[in-house]
C-alpha atoms as a PDB file:
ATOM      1  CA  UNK A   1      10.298 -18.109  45.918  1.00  0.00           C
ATOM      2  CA  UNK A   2       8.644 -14.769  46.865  1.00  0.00           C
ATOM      3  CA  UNK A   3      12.005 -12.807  46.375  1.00  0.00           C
ATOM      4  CA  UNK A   4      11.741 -14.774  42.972  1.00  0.00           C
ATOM      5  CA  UNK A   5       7.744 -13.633  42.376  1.00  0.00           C
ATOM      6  CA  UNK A   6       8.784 -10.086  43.258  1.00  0.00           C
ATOM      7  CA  UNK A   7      11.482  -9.588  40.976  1.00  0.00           C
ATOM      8  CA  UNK A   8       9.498 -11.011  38.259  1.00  0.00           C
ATOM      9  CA  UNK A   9       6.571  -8.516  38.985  1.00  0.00           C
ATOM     10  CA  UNK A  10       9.319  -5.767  38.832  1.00  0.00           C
ATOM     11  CA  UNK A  11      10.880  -6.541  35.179  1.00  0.00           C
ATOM     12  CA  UNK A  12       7.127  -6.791  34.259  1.00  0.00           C
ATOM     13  CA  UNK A  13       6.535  -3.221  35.909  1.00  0.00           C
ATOM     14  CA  UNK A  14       9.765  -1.953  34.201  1.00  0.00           C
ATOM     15  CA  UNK A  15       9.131  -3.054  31.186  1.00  0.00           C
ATOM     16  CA  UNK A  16       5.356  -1.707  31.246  1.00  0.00           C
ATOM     17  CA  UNK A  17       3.729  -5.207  30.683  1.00  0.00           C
ATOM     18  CA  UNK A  18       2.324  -3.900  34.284  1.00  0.00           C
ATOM     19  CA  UNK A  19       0.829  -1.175  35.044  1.00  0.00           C
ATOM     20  CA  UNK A  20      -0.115  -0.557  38.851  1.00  0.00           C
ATOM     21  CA  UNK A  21      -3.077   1.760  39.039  1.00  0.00           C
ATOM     22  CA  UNK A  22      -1.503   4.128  40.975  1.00  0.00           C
ATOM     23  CA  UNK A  23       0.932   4.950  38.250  1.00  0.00           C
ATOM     24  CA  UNK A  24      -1.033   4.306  35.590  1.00  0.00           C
ATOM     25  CA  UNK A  25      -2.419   7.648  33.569  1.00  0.00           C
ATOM     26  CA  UNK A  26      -5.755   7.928  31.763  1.00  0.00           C
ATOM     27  CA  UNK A  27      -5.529   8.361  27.965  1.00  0.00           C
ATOM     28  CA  UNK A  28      -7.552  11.753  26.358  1.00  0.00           C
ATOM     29  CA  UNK A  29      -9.230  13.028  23.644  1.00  0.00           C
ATOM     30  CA  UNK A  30      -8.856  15.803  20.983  1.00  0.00           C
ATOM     31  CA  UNK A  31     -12.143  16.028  19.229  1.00  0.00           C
ATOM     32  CA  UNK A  32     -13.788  19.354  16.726  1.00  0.00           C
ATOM     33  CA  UNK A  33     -15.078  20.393  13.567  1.00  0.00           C
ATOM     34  CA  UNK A  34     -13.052  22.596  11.350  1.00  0.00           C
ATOM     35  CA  UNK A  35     -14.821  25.135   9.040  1.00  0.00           C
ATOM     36  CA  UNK A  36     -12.858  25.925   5.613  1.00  0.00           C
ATOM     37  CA  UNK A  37     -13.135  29.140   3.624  1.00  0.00           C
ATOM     38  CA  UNK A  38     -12.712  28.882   0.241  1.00  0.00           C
ATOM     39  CA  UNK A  39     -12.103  25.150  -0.590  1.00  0.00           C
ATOM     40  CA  UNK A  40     -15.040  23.272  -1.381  1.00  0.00           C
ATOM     41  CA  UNK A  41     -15.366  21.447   2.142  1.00  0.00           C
ATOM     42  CA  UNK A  42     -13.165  20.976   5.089  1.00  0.00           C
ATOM     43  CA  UNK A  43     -11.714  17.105   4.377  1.00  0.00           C
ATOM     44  CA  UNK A  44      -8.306  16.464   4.248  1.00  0.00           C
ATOM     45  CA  UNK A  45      -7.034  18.287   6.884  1.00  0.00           C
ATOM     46  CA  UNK A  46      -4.525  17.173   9.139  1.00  0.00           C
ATOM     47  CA  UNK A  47      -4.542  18.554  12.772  1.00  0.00           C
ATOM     48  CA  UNK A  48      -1.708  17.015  14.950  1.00  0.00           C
ATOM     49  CA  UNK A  49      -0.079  17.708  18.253  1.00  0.00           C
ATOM     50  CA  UNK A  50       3.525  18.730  18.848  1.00  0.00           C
ATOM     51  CA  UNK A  51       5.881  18.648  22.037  1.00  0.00           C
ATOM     52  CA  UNK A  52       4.650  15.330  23.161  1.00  0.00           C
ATOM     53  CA  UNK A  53       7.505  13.393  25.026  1.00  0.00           C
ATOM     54  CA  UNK A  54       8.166   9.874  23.887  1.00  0.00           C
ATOM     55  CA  UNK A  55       9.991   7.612  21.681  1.00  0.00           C
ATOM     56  CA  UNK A  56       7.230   6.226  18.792  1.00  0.00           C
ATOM     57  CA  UNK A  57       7.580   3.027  16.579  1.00  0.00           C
ATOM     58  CA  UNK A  58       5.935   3.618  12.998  1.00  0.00           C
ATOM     59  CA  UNK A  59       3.478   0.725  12.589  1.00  0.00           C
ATOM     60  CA  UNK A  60       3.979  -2.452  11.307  1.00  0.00           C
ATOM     61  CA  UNK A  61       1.162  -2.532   8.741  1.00  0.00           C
ATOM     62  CA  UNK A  62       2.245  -0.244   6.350  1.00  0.00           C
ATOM     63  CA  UNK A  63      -0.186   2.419   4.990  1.00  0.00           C
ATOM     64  CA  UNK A  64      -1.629   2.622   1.070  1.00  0.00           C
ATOM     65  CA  UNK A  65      -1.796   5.054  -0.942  1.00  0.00           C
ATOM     66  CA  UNK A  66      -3.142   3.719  -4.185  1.00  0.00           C
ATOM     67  CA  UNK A  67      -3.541   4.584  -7.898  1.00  0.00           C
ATOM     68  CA  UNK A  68      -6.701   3.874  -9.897  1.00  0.00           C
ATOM     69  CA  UNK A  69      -8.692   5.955 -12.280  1.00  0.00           C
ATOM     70  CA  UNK A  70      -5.839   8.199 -12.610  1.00  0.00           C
ATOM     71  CA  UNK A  71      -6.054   9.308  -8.845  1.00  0.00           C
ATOM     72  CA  UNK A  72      -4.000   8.873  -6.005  1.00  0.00           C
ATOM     73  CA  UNK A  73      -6.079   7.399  -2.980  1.00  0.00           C
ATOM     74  CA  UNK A  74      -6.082   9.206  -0.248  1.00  0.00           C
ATOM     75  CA  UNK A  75      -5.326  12.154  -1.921  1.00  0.00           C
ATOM     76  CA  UNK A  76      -3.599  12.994   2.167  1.00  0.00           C
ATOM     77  CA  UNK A  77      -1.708  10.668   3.915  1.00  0.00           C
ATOM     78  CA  UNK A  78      -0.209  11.736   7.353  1.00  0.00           C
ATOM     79  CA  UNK A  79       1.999   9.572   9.065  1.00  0.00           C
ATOM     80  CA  UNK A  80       4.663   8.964  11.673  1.00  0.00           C
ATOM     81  CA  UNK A  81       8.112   9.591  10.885  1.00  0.00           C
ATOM     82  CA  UNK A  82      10.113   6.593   9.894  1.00  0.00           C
ATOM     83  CA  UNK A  83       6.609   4.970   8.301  1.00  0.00           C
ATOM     84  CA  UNK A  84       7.038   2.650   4.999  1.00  0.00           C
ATOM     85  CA  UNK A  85       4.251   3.296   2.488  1.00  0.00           C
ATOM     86  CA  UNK A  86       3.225   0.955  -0.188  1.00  0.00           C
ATOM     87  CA  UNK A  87       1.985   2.565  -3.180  1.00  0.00           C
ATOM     88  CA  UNK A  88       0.336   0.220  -5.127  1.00  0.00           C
ATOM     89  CA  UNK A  89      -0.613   0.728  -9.298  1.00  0.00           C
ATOM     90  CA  UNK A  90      -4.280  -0.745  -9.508  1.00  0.00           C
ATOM     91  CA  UNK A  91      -4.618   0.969 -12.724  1.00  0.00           C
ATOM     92  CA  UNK A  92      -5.183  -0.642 -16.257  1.00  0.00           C
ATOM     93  CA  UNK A  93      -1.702   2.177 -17.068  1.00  0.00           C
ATOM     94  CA  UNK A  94       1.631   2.687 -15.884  1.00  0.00           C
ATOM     95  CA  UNK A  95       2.615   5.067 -13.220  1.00  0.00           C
ATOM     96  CA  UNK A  96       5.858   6.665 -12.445  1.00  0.00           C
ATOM     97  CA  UNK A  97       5.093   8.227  -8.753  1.00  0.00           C
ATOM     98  CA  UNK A  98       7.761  11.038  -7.478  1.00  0.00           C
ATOM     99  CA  UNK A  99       8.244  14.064  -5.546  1.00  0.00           C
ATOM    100  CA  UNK A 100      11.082  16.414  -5.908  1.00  0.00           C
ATOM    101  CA  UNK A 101      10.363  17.420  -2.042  1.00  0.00           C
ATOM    102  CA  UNK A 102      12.736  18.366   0.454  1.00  0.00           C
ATOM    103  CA  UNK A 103      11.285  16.371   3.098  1.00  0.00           C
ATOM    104  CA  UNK A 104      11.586  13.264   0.898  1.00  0.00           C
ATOM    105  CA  UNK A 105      12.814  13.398  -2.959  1.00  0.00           C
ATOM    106  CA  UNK A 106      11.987   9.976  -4.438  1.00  0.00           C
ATOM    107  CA  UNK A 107      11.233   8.665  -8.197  1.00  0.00           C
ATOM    108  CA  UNK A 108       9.387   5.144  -8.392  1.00  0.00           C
ATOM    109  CA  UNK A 109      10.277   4.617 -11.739  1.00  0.00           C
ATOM    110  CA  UNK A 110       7.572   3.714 -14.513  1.00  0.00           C
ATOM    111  CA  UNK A 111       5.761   0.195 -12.976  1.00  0.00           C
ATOM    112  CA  UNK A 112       2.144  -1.497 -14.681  1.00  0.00           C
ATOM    113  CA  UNK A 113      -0.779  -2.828 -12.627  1.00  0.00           C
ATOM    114  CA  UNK A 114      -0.276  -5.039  -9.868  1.00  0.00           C
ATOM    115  CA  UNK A 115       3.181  -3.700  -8.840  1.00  0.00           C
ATOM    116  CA  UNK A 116       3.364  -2.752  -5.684  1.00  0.00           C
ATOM    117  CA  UNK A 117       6.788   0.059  -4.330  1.00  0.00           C
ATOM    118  CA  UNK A 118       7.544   1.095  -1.030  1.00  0.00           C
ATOM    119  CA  UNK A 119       8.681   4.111   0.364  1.00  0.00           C
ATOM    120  CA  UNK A 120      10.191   4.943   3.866  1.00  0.00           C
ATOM    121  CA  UNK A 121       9.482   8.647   4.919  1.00  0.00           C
ATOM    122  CA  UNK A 122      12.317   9.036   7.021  1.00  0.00           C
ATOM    123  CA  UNK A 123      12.174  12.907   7.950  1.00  0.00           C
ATOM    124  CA  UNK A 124       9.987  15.431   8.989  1.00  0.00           C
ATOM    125  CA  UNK A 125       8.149  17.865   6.421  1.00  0.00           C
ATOM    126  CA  UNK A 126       5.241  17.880   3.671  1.00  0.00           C
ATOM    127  CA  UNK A 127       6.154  15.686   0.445  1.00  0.00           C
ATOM    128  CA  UNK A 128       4.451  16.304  -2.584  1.00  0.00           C
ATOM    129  CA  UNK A 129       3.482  13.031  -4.561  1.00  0.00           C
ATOM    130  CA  UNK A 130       3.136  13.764  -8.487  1.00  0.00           C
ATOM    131  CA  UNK A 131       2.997  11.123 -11.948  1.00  0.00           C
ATOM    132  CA  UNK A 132       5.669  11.432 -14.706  1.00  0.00           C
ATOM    133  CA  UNK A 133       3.007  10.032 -16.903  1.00  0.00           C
ATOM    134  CA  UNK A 134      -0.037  11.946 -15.818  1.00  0.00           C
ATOM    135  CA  UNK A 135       0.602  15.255 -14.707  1.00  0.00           C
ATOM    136  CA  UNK A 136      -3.377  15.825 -13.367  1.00  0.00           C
ATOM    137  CA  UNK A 137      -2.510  13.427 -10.373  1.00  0.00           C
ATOM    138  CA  UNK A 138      -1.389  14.957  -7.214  1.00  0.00           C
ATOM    139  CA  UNK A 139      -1.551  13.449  -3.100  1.00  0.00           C
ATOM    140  CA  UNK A 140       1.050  14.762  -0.288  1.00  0.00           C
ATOM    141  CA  UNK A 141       1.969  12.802   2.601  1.00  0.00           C
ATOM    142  CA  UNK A 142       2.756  14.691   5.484  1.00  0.00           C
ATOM    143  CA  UNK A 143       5.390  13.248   7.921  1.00  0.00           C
ATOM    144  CA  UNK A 144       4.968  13.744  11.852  1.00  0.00           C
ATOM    145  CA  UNK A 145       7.112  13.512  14.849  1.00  0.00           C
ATOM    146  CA  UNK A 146       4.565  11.405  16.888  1.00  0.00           C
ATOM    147  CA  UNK A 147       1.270   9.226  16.578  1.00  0.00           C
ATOM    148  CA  UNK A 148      -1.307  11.890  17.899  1.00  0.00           C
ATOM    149  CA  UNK A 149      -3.013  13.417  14.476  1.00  0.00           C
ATOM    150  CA  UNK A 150      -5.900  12.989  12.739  1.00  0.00           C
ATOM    151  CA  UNK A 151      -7.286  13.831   9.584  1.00  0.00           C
ATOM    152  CA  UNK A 152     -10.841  15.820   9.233  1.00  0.00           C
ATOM    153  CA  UNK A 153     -13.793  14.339   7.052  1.00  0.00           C
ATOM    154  CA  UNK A 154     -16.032  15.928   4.581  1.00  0.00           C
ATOM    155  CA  UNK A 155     -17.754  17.908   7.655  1.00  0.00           C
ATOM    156  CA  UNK A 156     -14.380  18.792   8.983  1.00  0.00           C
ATOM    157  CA  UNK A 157     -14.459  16.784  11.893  1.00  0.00           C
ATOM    158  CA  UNK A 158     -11.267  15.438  13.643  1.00  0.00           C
ATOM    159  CA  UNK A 159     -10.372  13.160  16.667  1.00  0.00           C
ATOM    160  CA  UNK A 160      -6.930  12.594  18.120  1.00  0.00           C
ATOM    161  CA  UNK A 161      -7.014   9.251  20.684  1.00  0.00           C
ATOM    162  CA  UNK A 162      -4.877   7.960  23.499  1.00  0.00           C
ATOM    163  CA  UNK A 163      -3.452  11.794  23.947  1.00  0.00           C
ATOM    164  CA  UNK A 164      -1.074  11.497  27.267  1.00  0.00           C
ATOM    165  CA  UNK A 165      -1.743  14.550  29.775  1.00  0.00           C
ATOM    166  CA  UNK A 166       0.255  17.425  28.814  1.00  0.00           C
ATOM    167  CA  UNK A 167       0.305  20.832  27.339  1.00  0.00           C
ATOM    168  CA  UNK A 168       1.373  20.848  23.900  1.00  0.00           C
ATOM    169  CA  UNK A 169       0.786  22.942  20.845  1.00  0.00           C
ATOM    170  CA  UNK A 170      -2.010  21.877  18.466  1.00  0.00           C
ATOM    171  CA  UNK A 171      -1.411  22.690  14.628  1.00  0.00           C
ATOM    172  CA  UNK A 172      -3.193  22.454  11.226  1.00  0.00           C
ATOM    173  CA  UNK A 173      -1.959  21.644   7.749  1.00  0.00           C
ATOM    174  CA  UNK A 174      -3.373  22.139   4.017  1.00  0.00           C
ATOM    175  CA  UNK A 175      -2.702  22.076   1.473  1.00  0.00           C
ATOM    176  CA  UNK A 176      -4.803  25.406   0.353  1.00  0.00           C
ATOM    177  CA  UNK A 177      -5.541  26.978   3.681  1.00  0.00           C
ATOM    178  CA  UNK A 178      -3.144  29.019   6.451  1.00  0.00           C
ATOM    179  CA  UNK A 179      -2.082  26.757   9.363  1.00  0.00           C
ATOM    180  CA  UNK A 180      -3.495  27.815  12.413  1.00  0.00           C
ATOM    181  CA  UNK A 181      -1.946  26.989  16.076  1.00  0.00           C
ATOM    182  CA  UNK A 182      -2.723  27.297  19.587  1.00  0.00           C
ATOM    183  CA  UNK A 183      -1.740  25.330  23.258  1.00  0.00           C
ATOM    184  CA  UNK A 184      -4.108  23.129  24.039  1.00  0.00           C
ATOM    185  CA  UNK A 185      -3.989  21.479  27.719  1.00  0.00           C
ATOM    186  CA  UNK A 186      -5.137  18.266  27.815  1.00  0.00           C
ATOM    187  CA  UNK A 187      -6.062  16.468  31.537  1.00  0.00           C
ATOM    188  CA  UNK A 188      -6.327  12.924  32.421  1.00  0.00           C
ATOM    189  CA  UNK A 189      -9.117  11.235  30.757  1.00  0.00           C
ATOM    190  CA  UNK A 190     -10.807  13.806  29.499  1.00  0.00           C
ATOM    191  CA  UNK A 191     -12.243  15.026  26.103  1.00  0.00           C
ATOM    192  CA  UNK A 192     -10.874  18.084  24.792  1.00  0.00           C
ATOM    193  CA  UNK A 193     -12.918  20.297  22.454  1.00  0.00           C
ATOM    194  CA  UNK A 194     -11.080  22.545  19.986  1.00  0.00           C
ATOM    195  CA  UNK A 195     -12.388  23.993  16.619  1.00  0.00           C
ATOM    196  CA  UNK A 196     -10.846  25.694  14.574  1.00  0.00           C
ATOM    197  CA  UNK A 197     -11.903  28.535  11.229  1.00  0.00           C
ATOM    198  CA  UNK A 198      -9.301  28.127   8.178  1.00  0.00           C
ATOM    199  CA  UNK A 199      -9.282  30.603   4.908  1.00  0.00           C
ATOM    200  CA  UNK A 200      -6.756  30.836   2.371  1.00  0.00           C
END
């Protein structure tokens, strides 16, 4: 019976169900502010982590990005690689959402309110989103090779959660504004400040 207990203690260990405290490793934090040049504020963003060991599952509720008013919403997505997006028409119009990007070249076809497509982003890169029927809308999802990212608000502020320990190379993308990069080292469980300046 206790041969029995231990072995089952063991799969759970294995299988990380349990985590001893000895092995287990306190999560981190990326927080700042970025300040934009030249845009008029610093939303939309995305600062995200590279080099970080690990196999990561896209999530199983799928992110939106909608259409009303003639505007995609968010007008930035970023999400894990292999993530299925729903893009839903909650206009009074018809869309036809597409992108003739590398990353991901897709055409919804024309659809009316209500309709709801889906989209798997499969591979790595920026994809463009545009409208066949109105040419002023415009979003881009960007398409990441792990979970740790965020995306900045108006004031340009950012936080990454649940970063393991590790040194890894922190990066910015927008869609106006030069990426910046630098290492960042991150030690268990603690909070990491980084901020960053951005100009065309």
């Amino acid at each position: 019976m206790r041969i029995r207990k231990i072995l089952i203690i063991l799969f759970l260990i294995i299988t990380n169900a349990i985590i001893p405290e000895s092995m287990a490793k306190a999560e981190s934090t990326i927080s700042g502010i970025i300040k934009a040049r030249g845009v008029r504020d610093a939303r939309n963003v995305v600062v995200y982590l590279e080099n970080v060991e690990g196999v990561f599952k896209p999530p199983e509720e799928k992110p939106v990005i909608g259409q009303k008013n003639l505007i995609f919403n968010p007008h930035v997505l970023p999400v894990l690689v292999g993530t299925t997006v729903k893009f839903p028409n909650n206009d009074n119009v018809k869309h036809n959402v597409f992108s003739p990007s590398k990353a991901k070249k897709l055409n919804l076809g024309t659809y009316g309110s209500g309709i709801v497509r889906e989209v798997t982003f499969d591979k790595l890169g920026k994809v463009s989103l545009l409208c066949n029927v109105h040419a002023e809308m415009s979003a881009f999802v960007v398409v990441l090779e792990n979970p740790f990212f965020a995306l900045t608000d108006t004031d340009g502020k950012f936080t990454i959660l649940g970063v393991p320990p590790g040194t890894y190379t922190i990066k910015t993308w927008h869609e106006k504004l030069k990426e910046k990069k630098q290492e960042v080292v991150v030690k268990e469980g603690e909070t990491v400040t980084l901020n960053f300046n951005l100009s065309r």
